[in-house]
C-alpha atoms as a PDB file:
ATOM      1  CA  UNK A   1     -46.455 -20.934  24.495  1.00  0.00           C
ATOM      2  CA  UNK A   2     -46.147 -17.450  25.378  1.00  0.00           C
ATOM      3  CA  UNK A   3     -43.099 -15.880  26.440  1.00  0.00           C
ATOM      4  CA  UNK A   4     -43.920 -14.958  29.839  1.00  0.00           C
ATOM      5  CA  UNK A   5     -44.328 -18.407  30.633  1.00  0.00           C
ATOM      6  CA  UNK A   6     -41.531 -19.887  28.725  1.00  0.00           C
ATOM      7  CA  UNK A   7     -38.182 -21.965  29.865  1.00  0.00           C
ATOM      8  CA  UNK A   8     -35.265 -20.092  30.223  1.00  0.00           C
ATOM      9  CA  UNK A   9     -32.786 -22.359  28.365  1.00  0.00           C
ATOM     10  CA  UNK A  10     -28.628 -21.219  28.204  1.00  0.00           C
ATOM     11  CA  UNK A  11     -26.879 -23.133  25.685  1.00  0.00           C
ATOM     12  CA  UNK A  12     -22.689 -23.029  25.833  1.00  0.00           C
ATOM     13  CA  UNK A  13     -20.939 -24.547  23.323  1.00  0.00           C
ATOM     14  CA  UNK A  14     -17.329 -23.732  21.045  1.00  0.00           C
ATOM     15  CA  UNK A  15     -19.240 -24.787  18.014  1.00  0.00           C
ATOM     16  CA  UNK A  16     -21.173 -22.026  16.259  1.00  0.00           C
ATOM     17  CA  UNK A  17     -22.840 -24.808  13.811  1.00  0.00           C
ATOM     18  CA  UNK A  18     -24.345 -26.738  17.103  1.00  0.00           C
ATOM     19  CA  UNK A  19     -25.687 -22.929  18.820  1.00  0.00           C
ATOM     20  CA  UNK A  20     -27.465 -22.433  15.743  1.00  0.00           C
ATOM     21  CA  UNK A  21     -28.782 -25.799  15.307  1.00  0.00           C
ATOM     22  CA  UNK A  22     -29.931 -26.401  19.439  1.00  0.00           C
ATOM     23  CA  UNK A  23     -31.154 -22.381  19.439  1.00  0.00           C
ATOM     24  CA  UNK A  24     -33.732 -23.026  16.220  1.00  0.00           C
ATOM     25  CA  UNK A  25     -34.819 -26.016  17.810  1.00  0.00           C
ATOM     26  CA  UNK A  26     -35.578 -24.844  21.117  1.00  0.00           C
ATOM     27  CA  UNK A  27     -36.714 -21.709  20.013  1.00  0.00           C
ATOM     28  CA  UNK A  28     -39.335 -23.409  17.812  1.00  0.00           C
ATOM     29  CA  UNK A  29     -40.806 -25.125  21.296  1.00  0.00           C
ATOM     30  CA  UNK A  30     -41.558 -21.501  22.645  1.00  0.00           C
ATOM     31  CA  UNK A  31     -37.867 -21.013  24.802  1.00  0.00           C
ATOM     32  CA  UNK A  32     -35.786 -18.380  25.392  1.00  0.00           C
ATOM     33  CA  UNK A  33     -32.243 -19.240  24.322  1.00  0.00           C
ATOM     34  CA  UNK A  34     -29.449 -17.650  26.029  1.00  0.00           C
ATOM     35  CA  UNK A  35     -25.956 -18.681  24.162  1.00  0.00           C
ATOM     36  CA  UNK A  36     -22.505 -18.774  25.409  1.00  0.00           C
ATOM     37  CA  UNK A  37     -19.483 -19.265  23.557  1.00  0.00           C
ATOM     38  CA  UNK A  38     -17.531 -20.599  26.164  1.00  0.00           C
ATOM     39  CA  UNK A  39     -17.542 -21.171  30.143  1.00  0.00           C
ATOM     40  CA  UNK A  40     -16.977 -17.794  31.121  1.00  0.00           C
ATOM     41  CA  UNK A  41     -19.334 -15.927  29.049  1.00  0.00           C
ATOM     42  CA  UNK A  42     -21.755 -18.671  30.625  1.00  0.00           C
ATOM     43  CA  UNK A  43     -20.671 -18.095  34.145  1.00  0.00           C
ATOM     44  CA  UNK A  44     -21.111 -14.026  33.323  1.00  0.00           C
ATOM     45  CA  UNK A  45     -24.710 -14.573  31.743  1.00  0.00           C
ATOM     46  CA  UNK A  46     -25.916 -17.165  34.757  1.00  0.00           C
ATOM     47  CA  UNK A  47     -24.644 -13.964  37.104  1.00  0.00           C
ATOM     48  CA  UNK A  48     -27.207 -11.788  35.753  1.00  0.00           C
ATOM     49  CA  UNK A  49     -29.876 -14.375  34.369  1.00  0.00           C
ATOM     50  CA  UNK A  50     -31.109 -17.958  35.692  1.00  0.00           C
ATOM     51  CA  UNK A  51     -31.643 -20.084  33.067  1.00  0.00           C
ATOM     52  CA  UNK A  52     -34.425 -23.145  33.782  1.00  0.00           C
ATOM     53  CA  UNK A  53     -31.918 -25.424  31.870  1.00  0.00           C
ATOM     54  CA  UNK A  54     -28.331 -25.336  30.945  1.00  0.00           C
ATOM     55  CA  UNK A  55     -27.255 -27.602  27.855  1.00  0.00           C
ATOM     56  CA  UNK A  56     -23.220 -27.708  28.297  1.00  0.00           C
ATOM     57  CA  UNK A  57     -20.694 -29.429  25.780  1.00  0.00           C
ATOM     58  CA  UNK A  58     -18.066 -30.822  27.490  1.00  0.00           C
ATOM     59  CA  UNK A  59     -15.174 -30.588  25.766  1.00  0.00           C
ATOM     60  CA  UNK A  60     -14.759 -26.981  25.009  1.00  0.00           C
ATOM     61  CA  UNK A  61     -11.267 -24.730  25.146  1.00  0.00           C
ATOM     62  CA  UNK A  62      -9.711 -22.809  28.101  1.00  0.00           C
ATOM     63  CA  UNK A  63     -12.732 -23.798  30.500  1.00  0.00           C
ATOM     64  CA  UNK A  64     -14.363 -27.288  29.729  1.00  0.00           C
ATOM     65  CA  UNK A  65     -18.012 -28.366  30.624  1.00  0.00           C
ATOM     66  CA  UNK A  66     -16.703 -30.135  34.143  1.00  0.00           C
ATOM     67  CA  UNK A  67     -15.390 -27.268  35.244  1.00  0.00           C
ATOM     68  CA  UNK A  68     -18.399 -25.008  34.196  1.00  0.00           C
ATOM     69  CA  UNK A  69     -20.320 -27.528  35.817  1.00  0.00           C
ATOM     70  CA  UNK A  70     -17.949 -27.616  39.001  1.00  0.00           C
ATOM     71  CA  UNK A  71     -18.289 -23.526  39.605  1.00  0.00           C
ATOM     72  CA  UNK A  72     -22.298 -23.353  38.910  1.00  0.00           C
ATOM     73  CA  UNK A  73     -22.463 -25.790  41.608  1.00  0.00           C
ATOM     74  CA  UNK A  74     -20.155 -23.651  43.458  1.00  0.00           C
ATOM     75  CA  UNK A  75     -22.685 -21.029  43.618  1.00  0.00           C
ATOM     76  CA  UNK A  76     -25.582 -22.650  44.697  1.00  0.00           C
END
């Protein structure tokens, strides 16, 4: 697949061990991963770039998935 063609994909997850596991996988399909440590950095990177896709843990410090979830919706 070749990159100008390929899925956008933003990843946001605490866990540094799940990033590099989901970002190796999806890169080897031909997407460009975006990463975010946590909801803001997310909400900062979706403010400059849309992803296609958004894979969001749930259960993360300070901001959790919902309310990630809860402001992206917010802005559309």
């Amino acid at each position: 697949m070749s990159n100008e063609n390929s899925i956008t994909a933003l990843i946001i997850d605490d866990s540094p061990d799940s990033l590099g596991m989901l970002n190796t996988a999806l890169n080897n399909q031909g997407m460009t991963v975006l990463v975010a440590l946590g909801g803001e950095q997310a909400l900062n990177i979706i403010g400059l770039v849309k992803p296609d896709i958004v894979l969001l843990d749930a259960v993360m410090p300070v901001m959790d998935g919902f309310e990630v979830c809860r402001r992206l919706k917010e802005k559309n």
